[in-house]
C-alpha atoms as a PDB file:
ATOM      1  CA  UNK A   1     -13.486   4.577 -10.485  1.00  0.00           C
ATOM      2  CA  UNK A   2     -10.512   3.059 -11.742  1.00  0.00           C
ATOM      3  CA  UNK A   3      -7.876   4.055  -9.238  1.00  0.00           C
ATOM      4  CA  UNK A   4     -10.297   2.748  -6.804  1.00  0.00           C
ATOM      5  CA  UNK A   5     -10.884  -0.298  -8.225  1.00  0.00           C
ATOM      6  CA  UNK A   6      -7.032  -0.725  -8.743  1.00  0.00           C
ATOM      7  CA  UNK A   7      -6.382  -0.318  -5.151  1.00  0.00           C
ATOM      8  CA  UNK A   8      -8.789  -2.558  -4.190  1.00  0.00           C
ATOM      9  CA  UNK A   9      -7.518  -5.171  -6.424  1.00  0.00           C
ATOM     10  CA  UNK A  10      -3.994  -4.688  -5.790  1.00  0.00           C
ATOM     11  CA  UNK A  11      -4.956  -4.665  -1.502  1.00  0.00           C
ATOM     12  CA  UNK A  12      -4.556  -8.389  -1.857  1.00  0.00           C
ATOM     13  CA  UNK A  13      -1.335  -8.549  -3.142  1.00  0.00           C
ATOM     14  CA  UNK A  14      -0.140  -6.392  -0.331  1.00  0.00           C
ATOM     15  CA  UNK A  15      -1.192  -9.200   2.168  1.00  0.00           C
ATOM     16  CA  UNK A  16       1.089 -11.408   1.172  1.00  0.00           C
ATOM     17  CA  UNK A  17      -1.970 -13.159  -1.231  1.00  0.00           C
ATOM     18  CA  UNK A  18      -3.598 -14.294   1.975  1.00  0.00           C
ATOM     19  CA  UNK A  19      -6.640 -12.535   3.271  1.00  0.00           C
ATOM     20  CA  UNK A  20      -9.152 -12.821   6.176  1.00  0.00           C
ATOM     21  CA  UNK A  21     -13.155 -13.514   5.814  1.00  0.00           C
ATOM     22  CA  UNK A  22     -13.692 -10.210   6.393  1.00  0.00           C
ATOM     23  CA  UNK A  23     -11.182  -8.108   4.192  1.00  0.00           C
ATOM     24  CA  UNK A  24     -12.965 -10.400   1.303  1.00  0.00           C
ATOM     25  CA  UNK A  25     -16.113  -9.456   1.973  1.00  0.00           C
ATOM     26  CA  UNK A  26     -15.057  -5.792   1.774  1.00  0.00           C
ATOM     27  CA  UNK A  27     -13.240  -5.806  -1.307  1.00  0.00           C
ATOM     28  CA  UNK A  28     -16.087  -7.035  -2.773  1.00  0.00           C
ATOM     29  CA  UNK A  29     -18.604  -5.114  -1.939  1.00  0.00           C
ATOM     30  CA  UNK A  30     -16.139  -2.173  -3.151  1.00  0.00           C
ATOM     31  CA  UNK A  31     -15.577  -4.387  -6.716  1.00  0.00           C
ATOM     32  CA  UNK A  32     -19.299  -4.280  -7.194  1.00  0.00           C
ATOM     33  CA  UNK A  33     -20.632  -0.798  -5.756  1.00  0.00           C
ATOM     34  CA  UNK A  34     -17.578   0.287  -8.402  1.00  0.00           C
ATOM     35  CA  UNK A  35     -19.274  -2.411 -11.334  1.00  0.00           C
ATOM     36  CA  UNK A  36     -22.652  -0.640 -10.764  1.00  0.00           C
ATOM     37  CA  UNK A  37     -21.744   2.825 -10.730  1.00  0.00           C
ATOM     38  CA  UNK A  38     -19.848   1.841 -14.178  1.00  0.00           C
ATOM     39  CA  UNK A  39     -22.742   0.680 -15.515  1.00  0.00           C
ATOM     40  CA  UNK A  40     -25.103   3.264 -14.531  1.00  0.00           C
ATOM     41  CA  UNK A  41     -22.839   5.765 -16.323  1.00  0.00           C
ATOM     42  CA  UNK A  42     -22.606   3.850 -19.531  1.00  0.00           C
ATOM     43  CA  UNK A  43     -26.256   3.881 -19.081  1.00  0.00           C
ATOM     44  CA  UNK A  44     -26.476   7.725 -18.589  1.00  0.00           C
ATOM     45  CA  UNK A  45     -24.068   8.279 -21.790  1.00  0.00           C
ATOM     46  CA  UNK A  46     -26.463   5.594 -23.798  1.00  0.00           C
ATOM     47  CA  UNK A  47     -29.046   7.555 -23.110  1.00  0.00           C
ATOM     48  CA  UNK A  48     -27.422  10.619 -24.496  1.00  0.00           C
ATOM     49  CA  UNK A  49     -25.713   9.256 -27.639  1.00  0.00           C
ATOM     50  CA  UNK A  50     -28.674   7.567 -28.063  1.00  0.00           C
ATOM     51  CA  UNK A  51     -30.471  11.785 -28.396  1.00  0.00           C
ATOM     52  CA  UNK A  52     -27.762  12.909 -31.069  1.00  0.00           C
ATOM     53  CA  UNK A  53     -26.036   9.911 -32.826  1.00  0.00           C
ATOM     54  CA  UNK A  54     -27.151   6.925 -34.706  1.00  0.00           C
ATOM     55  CA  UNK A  55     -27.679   3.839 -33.105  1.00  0.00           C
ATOM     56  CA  UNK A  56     -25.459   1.954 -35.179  1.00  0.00           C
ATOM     57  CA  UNK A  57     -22.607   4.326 -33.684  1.00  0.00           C
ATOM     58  CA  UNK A  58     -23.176   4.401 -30.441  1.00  0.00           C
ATOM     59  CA  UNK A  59     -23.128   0.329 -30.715  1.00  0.00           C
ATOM     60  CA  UNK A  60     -19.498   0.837 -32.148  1.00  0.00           C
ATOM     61  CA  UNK A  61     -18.545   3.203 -29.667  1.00  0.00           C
ATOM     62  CA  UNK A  62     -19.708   0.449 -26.938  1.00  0.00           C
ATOM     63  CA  UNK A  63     -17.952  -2.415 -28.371  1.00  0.00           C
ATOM     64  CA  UNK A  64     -14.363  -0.470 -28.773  1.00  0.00           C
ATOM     65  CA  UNK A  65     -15.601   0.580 -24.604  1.00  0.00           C
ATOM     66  CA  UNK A  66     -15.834  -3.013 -23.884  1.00  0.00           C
ATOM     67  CA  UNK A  67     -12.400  -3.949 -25.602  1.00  0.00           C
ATOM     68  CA  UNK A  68     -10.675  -1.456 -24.295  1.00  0.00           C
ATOM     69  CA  UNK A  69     -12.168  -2.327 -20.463  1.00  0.00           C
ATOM     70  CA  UNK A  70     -10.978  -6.241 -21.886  1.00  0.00           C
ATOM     71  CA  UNK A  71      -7.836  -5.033 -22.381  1.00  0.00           C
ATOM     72  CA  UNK A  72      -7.577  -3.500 -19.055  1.00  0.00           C
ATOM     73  CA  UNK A  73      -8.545  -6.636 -17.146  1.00  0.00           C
ATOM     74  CA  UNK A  74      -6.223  -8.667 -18.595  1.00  0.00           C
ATOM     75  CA  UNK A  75      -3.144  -6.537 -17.951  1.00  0.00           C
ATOM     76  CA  UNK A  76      -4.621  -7.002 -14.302  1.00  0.00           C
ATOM     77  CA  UNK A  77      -5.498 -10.165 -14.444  1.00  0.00           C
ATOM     78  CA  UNK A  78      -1.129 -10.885 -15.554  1.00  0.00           C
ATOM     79  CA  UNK A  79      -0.023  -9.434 -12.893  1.00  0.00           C
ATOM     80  CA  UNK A  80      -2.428 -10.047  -9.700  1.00  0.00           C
ATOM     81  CA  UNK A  81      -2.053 -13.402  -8.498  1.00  0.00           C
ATOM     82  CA  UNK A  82      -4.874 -15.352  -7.275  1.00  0.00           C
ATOM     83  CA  UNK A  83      -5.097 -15.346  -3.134  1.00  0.00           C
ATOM     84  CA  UNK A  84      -4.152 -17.958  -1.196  1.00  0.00           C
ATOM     85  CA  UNK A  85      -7.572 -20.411  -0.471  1.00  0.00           C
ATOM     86  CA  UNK A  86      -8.501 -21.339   2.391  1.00  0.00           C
ATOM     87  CA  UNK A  87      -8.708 -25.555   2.595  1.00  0.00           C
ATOM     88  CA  UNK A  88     -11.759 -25.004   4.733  1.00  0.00           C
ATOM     89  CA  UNK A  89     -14.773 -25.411   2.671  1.00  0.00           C
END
């Protein structure tokens, strides 16, 4: 999911930051069927840490998951530029 995601983001930076209506509306739809199938999986592996390890653990194991993923979309977030708008609101 990652690579994916990766190429979608970086996409827009190919285009010289400026991108049409529909090349938006694409990427998006990619950045969230990607969001949702990462959170169905954390939900599949909740569900089986949840069978074998305590609870207190598997919230641990979560919140290092979410700081690592924080740490990952800020290294992203340095080096993709925002696109160019469009002054037509």
């Amino acid at each position: 999911m990652l690579p994916e995601k990766h190429a979608v983001l970086n996409s827009a930076t190919l285009t010289n930051l400026i991108i049409s209506e529909q090349s938006a509306t694409n990427m998006l739809a990619t950045y969230f069927r990607i969001e949702g199938q990462k959170l169905q999986l954390k939900q599949q592996y909740y569900t089986r840490f949840q069978a074998v390890i305590p609870a207190k653990k598997v919230f641990r194991f979560f919140q290092i998951d979410n700081k690592i993923d924080a740490l990952i979309r800020c290294d992203i977030a340095k080096k993709l530029p925002l696109i160019e708008p469009d002054m037509e609101f």
